[in-house]
PDB file of N, CA and C in Angstrom:
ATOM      1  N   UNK A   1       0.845  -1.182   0.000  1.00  0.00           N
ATOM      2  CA  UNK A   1       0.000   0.000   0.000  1.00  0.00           C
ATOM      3  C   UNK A   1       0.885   1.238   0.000  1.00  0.00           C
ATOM      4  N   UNK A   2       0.250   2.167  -0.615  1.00  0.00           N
ATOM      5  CA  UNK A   2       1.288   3.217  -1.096  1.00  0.00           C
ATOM      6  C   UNK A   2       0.507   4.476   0.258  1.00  0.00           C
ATOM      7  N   UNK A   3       0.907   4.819   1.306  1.00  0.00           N
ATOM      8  CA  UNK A   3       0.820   6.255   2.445  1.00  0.00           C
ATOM      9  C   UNK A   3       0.791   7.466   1.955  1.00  0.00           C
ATOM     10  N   UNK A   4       0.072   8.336   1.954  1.00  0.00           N
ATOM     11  CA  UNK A   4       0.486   9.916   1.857  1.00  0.00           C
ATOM     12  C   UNK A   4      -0.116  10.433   2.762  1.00  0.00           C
ATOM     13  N   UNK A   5       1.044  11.082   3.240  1.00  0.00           N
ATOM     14  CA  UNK A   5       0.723  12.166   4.305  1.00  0.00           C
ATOM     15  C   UNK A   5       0.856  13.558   3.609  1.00  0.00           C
ATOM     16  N   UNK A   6      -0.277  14.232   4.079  1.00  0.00           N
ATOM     17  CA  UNK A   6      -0.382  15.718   4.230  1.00  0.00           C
ATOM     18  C   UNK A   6      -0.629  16.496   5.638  1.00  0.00           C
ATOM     19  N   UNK A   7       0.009  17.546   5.225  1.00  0.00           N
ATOM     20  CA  UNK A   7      -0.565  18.706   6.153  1.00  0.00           C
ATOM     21  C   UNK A   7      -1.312  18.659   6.686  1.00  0.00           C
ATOM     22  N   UNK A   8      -2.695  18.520   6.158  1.00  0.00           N
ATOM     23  CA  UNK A   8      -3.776  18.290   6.615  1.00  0.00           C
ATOM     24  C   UNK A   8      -4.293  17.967   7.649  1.00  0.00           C
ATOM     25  N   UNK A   9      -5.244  19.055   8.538  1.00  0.00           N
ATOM     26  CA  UNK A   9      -5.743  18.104   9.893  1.00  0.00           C
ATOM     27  C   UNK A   9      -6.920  17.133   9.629  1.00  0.00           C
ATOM     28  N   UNK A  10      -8.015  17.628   9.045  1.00  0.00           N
ATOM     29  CA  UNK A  10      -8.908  16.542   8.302  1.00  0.00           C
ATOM     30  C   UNK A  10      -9.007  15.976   7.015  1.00  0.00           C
ATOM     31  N   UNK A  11      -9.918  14.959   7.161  1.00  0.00           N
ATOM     32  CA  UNK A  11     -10.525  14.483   5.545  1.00  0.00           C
ATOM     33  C   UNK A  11     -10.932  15.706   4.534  1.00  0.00           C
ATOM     34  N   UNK A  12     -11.683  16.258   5.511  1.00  0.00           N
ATOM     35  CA  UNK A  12     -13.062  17.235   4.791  1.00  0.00           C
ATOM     36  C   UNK A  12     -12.351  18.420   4.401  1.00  0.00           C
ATOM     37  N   UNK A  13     -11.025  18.337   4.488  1.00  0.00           N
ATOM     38  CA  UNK A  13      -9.834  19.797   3.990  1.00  0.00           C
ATOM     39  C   UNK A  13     -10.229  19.551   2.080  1.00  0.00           C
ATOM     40  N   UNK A  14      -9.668  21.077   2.073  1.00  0.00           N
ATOM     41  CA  UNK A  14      -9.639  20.590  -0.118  1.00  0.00           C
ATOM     42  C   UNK A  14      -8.749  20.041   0.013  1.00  0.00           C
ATOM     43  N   UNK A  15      -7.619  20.329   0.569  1.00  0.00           N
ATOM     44  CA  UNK A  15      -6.019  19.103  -0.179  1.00  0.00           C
ATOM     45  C   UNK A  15      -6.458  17.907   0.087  1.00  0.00           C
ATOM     46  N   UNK A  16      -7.191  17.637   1.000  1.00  0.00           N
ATOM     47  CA  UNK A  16      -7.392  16.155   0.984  1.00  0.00           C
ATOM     48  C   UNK A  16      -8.332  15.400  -0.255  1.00  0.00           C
ATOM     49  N   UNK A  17      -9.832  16.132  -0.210  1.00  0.00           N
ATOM     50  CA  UNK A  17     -10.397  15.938  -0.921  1.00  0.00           C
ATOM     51  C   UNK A  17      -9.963  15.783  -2.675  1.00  0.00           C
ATOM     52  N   UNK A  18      -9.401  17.061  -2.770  1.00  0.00           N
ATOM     53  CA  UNK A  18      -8.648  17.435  -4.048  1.00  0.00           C
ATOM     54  C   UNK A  18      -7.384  15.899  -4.546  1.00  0.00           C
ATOM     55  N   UNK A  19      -6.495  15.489  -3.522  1.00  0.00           N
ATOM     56  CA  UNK A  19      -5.810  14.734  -3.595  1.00  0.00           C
ATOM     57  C   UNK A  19      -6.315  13.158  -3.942  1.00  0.00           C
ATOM     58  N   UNK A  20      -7.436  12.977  -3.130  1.00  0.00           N
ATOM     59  CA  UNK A  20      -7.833  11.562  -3.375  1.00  0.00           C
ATOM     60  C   UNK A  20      -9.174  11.779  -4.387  1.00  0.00           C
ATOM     61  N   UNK A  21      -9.337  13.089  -4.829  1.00  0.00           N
ATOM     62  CA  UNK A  21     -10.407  12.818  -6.444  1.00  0.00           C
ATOM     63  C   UNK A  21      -9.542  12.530  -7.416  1.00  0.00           C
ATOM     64  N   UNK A  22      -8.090  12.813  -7.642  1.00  0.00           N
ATOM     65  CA  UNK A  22      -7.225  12.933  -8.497  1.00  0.00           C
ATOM     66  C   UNK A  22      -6.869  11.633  -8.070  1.00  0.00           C
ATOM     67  N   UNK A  23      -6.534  10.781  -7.302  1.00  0.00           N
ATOM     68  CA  UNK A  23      -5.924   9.243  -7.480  1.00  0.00           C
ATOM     69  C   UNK A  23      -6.615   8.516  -7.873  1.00  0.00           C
ATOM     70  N   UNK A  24      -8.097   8.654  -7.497  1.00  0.00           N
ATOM     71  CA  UNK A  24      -9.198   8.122  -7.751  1.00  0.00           C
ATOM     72  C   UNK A  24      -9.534   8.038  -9.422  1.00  0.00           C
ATOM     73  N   UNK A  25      -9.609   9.219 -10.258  1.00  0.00           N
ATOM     74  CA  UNK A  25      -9.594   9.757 -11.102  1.00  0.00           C
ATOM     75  C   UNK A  25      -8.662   8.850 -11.868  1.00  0.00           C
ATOM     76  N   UNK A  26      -7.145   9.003 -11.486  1.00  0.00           N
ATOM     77  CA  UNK A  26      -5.850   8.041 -12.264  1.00  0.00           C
ATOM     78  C   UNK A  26      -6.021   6.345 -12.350  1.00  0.00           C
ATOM     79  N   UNK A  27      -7.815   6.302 -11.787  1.00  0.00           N
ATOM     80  CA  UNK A  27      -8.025   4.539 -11.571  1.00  0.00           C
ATOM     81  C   UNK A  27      -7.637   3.700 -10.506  1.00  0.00           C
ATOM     82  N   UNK A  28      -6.589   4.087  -9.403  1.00  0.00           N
ATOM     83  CA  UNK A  28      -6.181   3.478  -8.583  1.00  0.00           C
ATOM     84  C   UNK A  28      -7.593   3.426  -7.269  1.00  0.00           C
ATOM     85  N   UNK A  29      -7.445   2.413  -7.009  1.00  0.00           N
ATOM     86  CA  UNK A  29      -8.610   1.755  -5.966  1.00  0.00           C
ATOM     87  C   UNK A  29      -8.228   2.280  -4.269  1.00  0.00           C
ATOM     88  N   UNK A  30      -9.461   2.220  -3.845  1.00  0.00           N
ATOM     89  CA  UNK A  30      -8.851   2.397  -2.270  1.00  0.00           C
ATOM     90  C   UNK A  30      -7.939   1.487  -1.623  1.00  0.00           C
ATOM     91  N   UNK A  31      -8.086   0.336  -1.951  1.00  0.00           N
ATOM     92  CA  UNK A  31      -7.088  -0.504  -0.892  1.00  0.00           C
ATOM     93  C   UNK A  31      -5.552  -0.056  -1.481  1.00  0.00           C
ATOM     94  N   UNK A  32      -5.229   0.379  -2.563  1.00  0.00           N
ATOM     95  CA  UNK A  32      -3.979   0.588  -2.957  1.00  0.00           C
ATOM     96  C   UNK A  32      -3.390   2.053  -2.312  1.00  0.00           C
ATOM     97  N   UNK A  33      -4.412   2.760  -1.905  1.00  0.00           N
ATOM     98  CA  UNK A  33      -3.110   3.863  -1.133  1.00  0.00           C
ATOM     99  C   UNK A  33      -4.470   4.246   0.159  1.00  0.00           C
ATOM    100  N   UNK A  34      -3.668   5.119   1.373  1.00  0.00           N
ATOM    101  CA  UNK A  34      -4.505   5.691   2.170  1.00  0.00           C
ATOM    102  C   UNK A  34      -4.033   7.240   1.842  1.00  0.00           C
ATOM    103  N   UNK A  35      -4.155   8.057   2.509  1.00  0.00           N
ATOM    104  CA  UNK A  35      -4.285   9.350   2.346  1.00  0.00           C
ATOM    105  C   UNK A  35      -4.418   9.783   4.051  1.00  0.00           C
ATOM    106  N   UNK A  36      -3.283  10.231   4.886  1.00  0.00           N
ATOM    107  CA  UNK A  36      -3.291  10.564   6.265  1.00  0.00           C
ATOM    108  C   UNK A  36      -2.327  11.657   6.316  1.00  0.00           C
ATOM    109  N   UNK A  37      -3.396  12.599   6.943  1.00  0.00           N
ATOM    110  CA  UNK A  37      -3.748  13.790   7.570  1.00  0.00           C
ATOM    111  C   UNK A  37      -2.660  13.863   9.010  1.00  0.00           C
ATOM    112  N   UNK A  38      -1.823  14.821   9.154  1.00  0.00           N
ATOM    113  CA  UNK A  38      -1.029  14.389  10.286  1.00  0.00           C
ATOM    114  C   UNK A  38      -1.264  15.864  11.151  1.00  0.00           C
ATOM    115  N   UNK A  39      -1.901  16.845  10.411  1.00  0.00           N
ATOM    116  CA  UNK A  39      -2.206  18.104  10.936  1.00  0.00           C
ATOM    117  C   UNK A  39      -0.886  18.931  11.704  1.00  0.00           C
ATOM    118  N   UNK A  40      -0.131  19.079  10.316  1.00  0.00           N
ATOM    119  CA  UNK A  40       0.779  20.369  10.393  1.00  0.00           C
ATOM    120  C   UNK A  40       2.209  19.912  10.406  1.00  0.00           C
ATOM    121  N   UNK A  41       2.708  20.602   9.652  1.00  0.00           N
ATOM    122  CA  UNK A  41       4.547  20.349   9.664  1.00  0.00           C
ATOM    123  C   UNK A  41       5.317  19.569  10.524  1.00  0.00           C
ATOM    124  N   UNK A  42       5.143  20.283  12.035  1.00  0.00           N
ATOM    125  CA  UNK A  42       5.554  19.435  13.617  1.00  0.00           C
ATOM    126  C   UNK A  42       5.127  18.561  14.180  1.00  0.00           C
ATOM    127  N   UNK A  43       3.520  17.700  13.011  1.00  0.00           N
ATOM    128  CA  UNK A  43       3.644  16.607  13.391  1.00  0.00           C
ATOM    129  C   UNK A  43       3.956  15.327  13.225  1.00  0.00           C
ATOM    130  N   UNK A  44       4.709  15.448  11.981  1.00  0.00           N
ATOM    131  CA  UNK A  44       5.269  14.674  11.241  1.00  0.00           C
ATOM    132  C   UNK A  44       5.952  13.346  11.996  1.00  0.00           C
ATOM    133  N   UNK A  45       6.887  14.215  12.527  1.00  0.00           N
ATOM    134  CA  UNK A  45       7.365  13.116  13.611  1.00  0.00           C
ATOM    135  C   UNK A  45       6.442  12.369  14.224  1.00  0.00           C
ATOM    136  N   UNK A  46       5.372  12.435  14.485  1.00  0.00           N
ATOM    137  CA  UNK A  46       4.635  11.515  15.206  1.00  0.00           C
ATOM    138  C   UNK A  46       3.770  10.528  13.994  1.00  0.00           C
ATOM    139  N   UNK A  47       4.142  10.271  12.932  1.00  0.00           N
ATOM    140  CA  UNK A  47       3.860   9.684  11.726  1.00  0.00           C
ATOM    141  C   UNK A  47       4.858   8.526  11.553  1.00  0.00           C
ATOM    142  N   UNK A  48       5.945   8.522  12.313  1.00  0.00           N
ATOM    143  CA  UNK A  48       7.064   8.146  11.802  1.00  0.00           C
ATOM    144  C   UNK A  48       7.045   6.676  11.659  1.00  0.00           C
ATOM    145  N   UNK A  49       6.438   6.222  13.219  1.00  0.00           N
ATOM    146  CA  UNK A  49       6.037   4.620  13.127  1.00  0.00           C
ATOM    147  C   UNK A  49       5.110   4.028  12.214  1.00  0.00           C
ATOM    148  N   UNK A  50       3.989   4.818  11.553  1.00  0.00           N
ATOM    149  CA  UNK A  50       3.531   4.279  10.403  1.00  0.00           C
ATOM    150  C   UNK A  50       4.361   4.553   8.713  1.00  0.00           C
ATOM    151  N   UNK A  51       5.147   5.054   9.003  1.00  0.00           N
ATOM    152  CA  UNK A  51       6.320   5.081   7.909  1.00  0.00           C
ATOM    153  C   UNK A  51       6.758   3.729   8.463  1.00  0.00           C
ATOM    154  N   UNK A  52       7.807   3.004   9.196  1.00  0.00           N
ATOM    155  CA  UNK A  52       8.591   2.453   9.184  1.00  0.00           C
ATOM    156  C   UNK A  52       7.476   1.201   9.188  1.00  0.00           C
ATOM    157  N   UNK A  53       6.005   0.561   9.854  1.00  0.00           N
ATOM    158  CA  UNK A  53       5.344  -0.753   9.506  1.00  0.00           C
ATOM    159  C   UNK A  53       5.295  -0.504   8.051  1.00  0.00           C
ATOM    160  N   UNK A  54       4.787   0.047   7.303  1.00  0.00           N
ATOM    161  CA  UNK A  54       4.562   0.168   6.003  1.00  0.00           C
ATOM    162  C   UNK A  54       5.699  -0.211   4.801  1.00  0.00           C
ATOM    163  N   UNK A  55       6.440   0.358   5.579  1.00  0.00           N
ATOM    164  CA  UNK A  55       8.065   0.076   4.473  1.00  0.00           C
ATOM    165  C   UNK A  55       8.286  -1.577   5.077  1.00  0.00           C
ATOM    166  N   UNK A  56       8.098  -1.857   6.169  1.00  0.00           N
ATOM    167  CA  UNK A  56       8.721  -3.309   6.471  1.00  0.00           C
ATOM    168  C   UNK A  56       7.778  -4.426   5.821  1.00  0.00           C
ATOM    169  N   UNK A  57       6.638  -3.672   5.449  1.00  0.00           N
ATOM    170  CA  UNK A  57       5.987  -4.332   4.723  1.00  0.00           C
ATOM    171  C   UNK A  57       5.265  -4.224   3.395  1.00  0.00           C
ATOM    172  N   UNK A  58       6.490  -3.509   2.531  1.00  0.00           N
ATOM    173  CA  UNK A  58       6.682  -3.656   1.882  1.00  0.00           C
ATOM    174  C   UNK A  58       6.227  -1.922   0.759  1.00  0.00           C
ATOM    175  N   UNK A  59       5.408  -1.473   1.745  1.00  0.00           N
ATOM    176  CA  UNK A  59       4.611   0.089   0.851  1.00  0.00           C
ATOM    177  C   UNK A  59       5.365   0.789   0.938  1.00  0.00           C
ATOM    178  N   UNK A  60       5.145   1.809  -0.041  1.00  0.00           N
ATOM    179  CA  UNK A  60       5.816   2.977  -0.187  1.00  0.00           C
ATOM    180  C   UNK A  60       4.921   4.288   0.502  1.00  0.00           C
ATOM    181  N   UNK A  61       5.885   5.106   1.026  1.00  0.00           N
ATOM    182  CA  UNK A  61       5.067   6.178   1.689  1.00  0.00           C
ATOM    183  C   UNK A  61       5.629   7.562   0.533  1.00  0.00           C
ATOM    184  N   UNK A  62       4.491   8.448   0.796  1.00  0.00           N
ATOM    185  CA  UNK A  62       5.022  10.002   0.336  1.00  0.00           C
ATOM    186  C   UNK A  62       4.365  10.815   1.200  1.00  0.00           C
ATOM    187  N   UNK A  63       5.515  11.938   1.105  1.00  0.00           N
ATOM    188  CA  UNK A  63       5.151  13.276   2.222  1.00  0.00           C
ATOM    189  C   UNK A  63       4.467  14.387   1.336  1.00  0.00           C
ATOM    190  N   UNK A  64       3.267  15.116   1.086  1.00  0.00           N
ATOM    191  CA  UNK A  64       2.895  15.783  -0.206  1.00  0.00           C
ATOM    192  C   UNK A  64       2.411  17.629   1.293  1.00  0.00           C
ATOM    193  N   UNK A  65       3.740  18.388   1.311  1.00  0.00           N
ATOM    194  CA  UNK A  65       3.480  19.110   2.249  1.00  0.00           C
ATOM    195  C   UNK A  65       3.951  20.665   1.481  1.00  0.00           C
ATOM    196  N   UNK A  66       2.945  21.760   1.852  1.00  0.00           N
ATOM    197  CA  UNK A  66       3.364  23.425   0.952  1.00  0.00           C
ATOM    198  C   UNK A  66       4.223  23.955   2.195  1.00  0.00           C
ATOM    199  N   UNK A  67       4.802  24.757   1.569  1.00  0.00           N
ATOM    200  CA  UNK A  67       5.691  26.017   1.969  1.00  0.00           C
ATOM    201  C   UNK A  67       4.652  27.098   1.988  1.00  0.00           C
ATOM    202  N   UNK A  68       3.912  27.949   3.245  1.00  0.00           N
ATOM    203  CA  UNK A  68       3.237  28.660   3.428  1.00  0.00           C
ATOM    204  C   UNK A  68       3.391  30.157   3.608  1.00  0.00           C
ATOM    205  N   UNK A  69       4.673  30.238   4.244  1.00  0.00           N
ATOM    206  CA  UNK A  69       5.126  31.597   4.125  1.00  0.00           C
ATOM    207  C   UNK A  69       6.874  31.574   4.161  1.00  0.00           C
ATOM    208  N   UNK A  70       7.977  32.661   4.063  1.00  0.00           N
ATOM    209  CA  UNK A  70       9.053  32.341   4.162  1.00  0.00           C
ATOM    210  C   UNK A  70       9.559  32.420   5.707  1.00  0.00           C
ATOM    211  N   UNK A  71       8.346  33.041   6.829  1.00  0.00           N
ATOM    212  CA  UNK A  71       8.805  32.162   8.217  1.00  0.00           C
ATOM    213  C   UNK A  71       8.399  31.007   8.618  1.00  0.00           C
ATOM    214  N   UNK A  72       7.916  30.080   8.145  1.00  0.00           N
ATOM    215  CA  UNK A  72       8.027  28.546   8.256  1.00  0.00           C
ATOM    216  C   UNK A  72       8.745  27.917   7.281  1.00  0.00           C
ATOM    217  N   UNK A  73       9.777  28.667   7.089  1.00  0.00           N
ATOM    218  CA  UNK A  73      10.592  27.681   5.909  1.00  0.00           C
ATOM    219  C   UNK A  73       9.921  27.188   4.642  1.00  0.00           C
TER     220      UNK A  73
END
């Protein structure tokens, strides 16, 4: 299973929505990716353990995160 994390604190955000009409759209099915919401830059780290079950078993994860202003980097 292929992970993406966003920014995002909910489902009901547009990036979320926007993101999984477009995978959806490219034909890929739900069981082939999830789409998780980690709600904000600093919480990434707390994502980390579902990065590392996922890779040990075998999925690929992606981080899909904006640059909002030039004081948050």
């Amino acid at each position: 299973m292929t992970q993406i994390f966003i920014e995002a604190r909910y489902e009901k955000t547009s990036e979320y929505v926007f993101l999984n009409t477009i995978i959806k759209e490219l034909g890929f099915s739900e069981a082939q990716y999830k789409i998780i919401c980690v709600g904000g830059n600093s919480n990434l780290i707390k994502a980390a353990n579902k990065f590392k079950e996922n890779t040990i078993e075998g999925g690929k994860n992606l981080i899909i995160f904006d640059a909002d202003t030039p004081a948050t980097g």
